[in-house]
C-alpha atoms as a PDB file:
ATOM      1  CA  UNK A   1      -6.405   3.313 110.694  1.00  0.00           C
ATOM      2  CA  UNK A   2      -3.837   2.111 108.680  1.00  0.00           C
ATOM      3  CA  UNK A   3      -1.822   5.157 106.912  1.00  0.00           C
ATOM      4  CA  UNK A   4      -0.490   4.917 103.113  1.00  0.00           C
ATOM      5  CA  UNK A   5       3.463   5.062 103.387  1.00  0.00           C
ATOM      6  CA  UNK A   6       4.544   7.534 100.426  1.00  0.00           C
ATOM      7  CA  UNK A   7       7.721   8.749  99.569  1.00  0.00           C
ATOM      8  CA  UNK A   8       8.689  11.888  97.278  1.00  0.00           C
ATOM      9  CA  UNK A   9      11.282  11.549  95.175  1.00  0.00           C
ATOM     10  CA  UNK A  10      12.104  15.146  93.686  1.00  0.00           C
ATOM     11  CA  UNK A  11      15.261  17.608  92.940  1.00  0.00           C
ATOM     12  CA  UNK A  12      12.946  20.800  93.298  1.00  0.00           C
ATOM     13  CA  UNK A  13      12.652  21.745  97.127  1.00  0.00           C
ATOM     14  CA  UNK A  14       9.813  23.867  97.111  1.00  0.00           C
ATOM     15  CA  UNK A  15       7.852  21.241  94.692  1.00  0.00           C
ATOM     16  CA  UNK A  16       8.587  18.521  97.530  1.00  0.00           C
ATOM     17  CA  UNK A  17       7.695  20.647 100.208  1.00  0.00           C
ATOM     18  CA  UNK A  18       4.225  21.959  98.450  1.00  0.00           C
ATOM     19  CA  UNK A  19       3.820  18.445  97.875  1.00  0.00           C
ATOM     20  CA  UNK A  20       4.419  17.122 101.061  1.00  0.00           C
ATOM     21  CA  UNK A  21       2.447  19.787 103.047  1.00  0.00           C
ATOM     22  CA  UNK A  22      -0.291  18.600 100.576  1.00  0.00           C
ATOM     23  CA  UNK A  23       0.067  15.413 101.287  1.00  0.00           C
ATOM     24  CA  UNK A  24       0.160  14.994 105.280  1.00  0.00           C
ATOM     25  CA  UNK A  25      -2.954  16.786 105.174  1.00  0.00           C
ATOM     26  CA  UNK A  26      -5.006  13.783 104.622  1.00  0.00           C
ATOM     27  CA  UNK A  27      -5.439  11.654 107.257  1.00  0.00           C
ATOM     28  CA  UNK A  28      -4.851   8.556 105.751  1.00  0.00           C
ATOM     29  CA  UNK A  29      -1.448   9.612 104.044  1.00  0.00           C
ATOM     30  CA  UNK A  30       1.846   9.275 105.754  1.00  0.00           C
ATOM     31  CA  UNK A  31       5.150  10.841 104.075  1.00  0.00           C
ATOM     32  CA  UNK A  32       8.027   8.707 105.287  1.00  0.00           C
ATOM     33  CA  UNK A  33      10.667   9.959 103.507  1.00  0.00           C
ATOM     34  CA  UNK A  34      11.730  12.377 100.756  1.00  0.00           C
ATOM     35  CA  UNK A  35      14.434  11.965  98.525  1.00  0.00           C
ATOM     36  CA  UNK A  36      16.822  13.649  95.388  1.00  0.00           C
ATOM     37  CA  UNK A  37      18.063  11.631  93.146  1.00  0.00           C
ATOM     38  CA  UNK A  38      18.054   7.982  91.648  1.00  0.00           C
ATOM     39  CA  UNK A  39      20.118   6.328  94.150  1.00  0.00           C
ATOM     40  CA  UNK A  40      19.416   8.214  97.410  1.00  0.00           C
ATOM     41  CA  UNK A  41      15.962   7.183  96.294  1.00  0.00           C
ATOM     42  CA  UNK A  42      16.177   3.105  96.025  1.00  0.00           C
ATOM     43  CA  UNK A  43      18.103   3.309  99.661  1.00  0.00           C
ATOM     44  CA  UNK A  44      15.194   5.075 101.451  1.00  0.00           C
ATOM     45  CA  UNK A  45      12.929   2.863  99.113  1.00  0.00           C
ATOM     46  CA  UNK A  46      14.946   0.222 100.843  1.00  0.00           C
ATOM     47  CA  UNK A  47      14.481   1.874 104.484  1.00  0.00           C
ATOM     48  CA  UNK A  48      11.404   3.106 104.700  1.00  0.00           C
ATOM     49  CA  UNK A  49       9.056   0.339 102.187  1.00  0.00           C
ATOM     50  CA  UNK A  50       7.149   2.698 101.510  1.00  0.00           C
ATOM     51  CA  UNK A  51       3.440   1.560  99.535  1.00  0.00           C
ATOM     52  CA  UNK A  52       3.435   4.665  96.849  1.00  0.00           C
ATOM     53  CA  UNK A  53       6.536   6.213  95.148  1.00  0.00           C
ATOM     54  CA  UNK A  54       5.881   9.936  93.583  1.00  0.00           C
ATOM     55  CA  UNK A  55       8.912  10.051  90.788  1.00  0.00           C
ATOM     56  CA  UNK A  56       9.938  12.776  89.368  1.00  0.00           C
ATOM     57  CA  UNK A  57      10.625  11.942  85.180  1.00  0.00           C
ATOM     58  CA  UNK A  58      14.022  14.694  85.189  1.00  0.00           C
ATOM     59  CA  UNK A  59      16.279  13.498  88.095  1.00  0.00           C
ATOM     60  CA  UNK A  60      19.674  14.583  87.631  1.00  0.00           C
ATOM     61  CA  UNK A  61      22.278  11.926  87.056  1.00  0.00           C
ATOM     62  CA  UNK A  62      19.961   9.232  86.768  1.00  0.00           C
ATOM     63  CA  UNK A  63      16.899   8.258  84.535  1.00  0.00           C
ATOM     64  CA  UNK A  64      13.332   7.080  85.017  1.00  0.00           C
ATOM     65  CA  UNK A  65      14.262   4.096  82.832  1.00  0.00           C
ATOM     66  CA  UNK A  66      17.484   3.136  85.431  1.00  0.00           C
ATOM     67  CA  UNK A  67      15.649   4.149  88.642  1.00  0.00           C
ATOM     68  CA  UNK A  68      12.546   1.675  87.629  1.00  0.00           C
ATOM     69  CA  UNK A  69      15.056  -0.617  86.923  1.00  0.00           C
ATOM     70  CA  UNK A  70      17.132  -0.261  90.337  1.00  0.00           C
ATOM     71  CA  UNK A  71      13.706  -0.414  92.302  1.00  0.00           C
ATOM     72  CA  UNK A  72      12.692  -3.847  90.635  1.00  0.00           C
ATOM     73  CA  UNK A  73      15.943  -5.479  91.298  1.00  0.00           C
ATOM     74  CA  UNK A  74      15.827  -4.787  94.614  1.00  0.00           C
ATOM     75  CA  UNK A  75      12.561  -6.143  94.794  1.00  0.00           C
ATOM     76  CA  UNK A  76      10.296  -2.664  96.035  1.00  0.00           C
ATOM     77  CA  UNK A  77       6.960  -3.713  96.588  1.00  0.00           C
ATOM     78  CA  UNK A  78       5.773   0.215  96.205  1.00  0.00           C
ATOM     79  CA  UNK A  79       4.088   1.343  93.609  1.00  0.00           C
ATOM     80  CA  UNK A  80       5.095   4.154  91.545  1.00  0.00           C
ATOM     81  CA  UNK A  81       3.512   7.000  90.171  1.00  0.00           C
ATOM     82  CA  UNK A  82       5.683   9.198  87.112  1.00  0.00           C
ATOM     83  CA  UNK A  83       5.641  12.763  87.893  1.00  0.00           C
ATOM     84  CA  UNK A  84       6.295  14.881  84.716  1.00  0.00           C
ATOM     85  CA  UNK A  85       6.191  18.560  83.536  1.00  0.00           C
ATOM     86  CA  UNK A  86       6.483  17.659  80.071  1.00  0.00           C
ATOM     87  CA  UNK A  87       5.417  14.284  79.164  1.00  0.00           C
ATOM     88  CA  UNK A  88       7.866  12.546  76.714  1.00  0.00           C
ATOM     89  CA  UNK A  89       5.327   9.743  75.058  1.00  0.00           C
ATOM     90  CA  UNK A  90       8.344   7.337  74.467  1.00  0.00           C
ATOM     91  CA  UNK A  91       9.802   7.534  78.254  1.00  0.00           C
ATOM     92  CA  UNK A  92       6.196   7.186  79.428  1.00  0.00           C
ATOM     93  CA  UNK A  93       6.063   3.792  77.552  1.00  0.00           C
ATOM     94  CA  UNK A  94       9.015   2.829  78.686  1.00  0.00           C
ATOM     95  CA  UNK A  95       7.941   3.489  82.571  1.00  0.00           C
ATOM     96  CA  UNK A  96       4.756   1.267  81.832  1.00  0.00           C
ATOM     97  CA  UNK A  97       7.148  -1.349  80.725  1.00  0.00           C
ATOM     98  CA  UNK A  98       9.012  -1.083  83.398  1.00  0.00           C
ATOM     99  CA  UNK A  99       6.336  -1.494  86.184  1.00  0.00           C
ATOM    100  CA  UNK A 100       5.019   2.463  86.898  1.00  0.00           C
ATOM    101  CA  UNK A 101       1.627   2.361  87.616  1.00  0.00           C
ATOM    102  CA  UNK A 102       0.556   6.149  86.543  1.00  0.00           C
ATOM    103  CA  UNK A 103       1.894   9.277  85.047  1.00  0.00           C
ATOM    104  CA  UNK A 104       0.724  12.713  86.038  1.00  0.00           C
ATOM    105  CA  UNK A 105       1.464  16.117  85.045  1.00  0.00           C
ATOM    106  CA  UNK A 106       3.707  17.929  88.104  1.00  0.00           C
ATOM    107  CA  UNK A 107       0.471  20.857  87.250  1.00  0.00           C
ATOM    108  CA  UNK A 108      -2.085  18.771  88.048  1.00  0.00           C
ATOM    109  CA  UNK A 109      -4.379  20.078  91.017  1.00  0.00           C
ATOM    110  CA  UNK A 110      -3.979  18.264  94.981  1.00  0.00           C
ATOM    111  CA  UNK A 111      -7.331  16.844  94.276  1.00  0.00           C
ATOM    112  CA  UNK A 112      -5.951  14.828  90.665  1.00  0.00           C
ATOM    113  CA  UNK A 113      -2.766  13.734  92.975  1.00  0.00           C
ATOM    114  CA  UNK A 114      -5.418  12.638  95.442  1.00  0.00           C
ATOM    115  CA  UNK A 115      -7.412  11.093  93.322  1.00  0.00           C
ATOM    116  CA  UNK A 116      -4.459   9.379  91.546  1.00  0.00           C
ATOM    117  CA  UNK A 117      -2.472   8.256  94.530  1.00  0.00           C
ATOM    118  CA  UNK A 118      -5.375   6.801  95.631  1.00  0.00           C
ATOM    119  CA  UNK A 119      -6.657   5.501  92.420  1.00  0.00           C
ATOM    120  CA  UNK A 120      -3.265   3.746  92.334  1.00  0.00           C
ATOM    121  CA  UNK A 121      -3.224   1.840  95.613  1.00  0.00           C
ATOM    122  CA  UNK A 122      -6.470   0.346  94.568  1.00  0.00           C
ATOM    123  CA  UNK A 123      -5.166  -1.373  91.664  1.00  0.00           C
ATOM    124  CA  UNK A 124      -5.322   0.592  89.182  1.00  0.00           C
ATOM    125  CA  UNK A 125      -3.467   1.889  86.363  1.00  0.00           C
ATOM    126  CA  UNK A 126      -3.755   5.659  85.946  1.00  0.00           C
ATOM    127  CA  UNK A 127      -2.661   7.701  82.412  1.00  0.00           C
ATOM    128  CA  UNK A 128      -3.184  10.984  80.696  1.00  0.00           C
ATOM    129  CA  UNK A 129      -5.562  10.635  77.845  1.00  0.00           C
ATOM    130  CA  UNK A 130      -2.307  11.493  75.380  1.00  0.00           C
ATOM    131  CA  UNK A 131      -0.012   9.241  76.705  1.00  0.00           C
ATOM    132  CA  UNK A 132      -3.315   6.616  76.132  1.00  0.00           C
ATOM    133  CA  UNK A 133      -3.435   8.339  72.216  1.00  0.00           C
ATOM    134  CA  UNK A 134       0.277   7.513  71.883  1.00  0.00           C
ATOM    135  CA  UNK A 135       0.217   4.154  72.954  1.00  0.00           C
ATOM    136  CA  UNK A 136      -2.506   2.616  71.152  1.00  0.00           C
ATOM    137  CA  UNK A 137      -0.813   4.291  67.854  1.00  0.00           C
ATOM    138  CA  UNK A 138       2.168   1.948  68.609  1.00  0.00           C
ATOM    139  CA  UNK A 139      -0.311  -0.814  67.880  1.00  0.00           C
ATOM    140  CA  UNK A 140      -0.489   0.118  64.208  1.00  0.00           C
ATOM    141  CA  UNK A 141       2.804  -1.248  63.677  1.00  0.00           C
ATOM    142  CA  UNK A 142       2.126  -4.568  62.023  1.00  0.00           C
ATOM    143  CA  UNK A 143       6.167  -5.421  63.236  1.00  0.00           C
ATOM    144  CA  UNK A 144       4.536  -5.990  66.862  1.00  0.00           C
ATOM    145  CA  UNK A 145       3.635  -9.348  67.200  1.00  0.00           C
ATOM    146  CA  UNK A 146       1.169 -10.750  70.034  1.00  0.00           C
ATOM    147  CA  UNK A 147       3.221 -11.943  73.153  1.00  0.00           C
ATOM    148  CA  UNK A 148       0.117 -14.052  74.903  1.00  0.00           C
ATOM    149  CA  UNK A 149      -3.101 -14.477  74.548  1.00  0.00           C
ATOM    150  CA  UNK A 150      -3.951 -14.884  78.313  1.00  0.00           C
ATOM    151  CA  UNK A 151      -6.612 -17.452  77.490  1.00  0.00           C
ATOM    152  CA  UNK A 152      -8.933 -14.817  75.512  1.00  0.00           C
ATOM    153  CA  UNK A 153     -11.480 -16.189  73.095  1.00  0.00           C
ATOM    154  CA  UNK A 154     -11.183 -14.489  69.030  1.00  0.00           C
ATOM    155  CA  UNK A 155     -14.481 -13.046  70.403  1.00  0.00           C
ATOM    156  CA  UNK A 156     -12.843 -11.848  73.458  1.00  0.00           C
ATOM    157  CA  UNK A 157      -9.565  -9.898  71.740  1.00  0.00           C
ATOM    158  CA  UNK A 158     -12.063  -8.332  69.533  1.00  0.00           C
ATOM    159  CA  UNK A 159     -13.853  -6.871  71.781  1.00  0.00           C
ATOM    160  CA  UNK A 160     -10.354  -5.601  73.662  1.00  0.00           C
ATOM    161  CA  UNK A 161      -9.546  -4.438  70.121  1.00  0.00           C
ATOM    162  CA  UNK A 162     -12.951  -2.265  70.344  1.00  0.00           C
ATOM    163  CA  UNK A 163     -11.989  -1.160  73.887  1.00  0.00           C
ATOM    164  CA  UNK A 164      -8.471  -0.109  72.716  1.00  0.00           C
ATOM    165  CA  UNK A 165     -10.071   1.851  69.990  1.00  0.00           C
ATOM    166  CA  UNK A 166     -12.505   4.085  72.261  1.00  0.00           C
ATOM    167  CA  UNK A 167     -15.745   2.472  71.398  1.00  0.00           C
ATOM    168  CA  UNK A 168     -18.910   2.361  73.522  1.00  0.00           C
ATOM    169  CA  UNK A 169     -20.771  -0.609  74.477  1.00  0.00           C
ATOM    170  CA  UNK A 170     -23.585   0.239  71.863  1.00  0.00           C
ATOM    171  CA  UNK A 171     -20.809   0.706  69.430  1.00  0.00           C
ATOM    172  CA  UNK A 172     -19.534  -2.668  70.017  1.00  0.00           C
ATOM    173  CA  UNK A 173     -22.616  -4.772  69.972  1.00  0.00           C
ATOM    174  CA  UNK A 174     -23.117  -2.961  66.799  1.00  0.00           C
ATOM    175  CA  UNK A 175     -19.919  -3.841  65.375  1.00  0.00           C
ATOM    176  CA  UNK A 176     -19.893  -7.305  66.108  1.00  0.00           C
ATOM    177  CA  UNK A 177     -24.219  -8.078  66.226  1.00  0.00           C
ATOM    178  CA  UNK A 178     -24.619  -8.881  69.685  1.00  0.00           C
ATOM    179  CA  UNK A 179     -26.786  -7.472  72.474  1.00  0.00           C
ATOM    180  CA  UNK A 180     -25.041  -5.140  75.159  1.00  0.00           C
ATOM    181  CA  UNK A 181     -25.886  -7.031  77.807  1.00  0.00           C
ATOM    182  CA  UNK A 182     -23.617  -9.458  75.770  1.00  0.00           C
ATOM    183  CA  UNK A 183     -21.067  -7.324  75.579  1.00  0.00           C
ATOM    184  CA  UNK A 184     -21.036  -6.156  79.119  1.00  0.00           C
ATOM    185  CA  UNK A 185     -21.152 -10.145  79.699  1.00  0.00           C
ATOM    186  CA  UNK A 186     -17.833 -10.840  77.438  1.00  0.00           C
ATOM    187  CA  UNK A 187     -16.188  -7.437  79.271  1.00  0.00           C
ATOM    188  CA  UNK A 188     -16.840  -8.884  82.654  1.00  0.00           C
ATOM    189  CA  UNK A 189     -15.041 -12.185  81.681  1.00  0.00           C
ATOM    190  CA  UNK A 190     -12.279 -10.599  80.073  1.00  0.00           C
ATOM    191  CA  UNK A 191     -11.447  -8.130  83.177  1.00  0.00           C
ATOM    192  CA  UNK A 192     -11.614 -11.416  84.995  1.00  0.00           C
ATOM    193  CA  UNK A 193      -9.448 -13.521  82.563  1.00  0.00           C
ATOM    194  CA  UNK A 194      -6.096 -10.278  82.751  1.00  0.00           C
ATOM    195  CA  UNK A 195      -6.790  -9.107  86.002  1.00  0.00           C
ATOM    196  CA  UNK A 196      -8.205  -5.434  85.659  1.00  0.00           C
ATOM    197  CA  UNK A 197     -11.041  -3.935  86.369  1.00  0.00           C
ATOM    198  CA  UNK A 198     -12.067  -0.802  83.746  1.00  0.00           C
ATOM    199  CA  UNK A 199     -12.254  -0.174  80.130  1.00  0.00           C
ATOM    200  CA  UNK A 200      -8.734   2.091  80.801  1.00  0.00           C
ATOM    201  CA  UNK A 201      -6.942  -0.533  82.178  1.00  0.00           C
ATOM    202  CA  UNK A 202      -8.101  -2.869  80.069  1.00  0.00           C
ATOM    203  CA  UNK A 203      -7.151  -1.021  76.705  1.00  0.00           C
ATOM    204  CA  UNK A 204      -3.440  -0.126  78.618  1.00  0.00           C
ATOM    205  CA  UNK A 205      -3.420  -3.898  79.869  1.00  0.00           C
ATOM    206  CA  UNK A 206      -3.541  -4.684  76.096  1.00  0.00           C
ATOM    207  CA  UNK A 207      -1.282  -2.591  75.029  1.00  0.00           C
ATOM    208  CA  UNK A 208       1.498  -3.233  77.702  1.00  0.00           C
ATOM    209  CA  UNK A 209       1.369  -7.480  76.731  1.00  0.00           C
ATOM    210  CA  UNK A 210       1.206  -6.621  72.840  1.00  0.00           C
ATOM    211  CA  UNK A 211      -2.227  -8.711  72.794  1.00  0.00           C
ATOM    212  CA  UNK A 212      -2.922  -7.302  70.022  1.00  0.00           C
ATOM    213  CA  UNK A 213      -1.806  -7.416  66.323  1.00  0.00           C
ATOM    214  CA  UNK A 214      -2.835  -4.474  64.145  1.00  0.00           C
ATOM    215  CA  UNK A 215      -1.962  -2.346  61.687  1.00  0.00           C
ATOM    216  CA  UNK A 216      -4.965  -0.751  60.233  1.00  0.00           C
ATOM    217  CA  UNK A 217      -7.334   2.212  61.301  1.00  0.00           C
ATOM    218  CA  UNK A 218      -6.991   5.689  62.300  1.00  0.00           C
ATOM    219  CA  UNK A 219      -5.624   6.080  66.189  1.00  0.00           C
ATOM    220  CA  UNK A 220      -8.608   6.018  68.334  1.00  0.00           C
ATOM    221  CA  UNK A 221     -10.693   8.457  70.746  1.00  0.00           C
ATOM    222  CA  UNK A 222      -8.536   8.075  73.771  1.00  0.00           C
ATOM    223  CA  UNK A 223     -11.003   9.890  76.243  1.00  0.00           C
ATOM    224  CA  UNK A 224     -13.504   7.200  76.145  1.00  0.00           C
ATOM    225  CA  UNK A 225     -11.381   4.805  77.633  1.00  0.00           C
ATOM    226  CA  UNK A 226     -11.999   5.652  81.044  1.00  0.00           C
ATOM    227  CA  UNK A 227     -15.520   5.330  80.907  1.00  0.00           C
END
């Protein structure tokens, strides 16, 4: 069986060692290496190529921003999950930008890191449901202009705009007079045309390449978007 590589990346000792212990309990999880701070963590990132990084968002002398940064220069494959005790809504946008694939309370239970870390390594993007809130609300500002359509129909991006605001399938057939077997048609085409493969990553895919172009509406009910 092949084991997931992770590596901790952490200034709290007893955090990294709860975490660890938690960790190496699974079978299928290996912890190759722990590490401090921002640059003692791109050199065992370096070493050790490890598949998952758990970051700490407070590492002294460096920040998320410039440790991102440092790991995509140097070309790290891993992907990397944002570890926070308070989240900071601005940083955490700035992570996604940067390339971190999930942000997760440092309170969350073994079972959410589980569930996460895993959730991760199968390709998918993984966000608490206000760090969702706060990001669509950037999409009310009518100064952000589209970036690429990715070959999506006007059909298409309104249906991502539905997605983005929360809405159901029933809501959305609805809304734009179709069937939901329609709907779940245009969804599966879309997820296929950007490369994801739920509503969440969809609506965080969107948001990430400025698809859309809004400024209108109340922000939307983020908990839906994992459905």
């Amino acid at each position: 069986m092949t084991r997931l590589r992770i590596l901790i990346v952490d200034d709290h000792p007893i955090f990294r060692n709860g975490l660890r212990r938690a960790l190496s309990s699974e079978p299928d999880f290996d912890v190759v290496g722990e590490a401090t701070g921002g640059g003692e963590a791109l050199r065992m990132a370096c070493k050790v190529r490890p598949d998952i990084i758990l970051l700490d968002n407070r590492m002294p002398g460096s920040t998320t921003a410039a440790i991102l940064a440092d790991l995509n220069k140097a070309k790290c494959c891993a992907r990397t999950i944002l570890m926070s005790e308070e989240l900071d809504q601005n940083e955490i946008i700035e992570a996604l930008q940067l390339g971190a694939r999930a942000v997760l309370g440092k309170n969350a239970s073994t079972e959410l890191f589980l569930k996460c870390i895993r959730s991760v390594i199968a390709g998918q993007l993984w966000v608490g449901q206000e760090s969702v809130l706060r990001l669509v609300e950037i999409l009310k500002n009518p100064l952000l202009a589209p970036k690429e359509c990715f070959g999506l129909t006007p059909r298409e991006r309104q249906i991502t705009e539905a997605i983005v605001d929360g809405l159901t399938n029933r809501d959305i057939a609805q809304q734009c007079s179709l069937s939901e077997q329609t709907v779940k048609n245009h969804l599966n085409r879309i997820f296929d045309k950007v490369g994801v493969s739920s509503r969440l990553e969809l609506a965080m895919f969107a948001i990430h390449h400025g698809i859309l172009n809004r400024n209108h509406g109340s922000p939307p009910a983020a908990a839906s978007l994992g459905a």
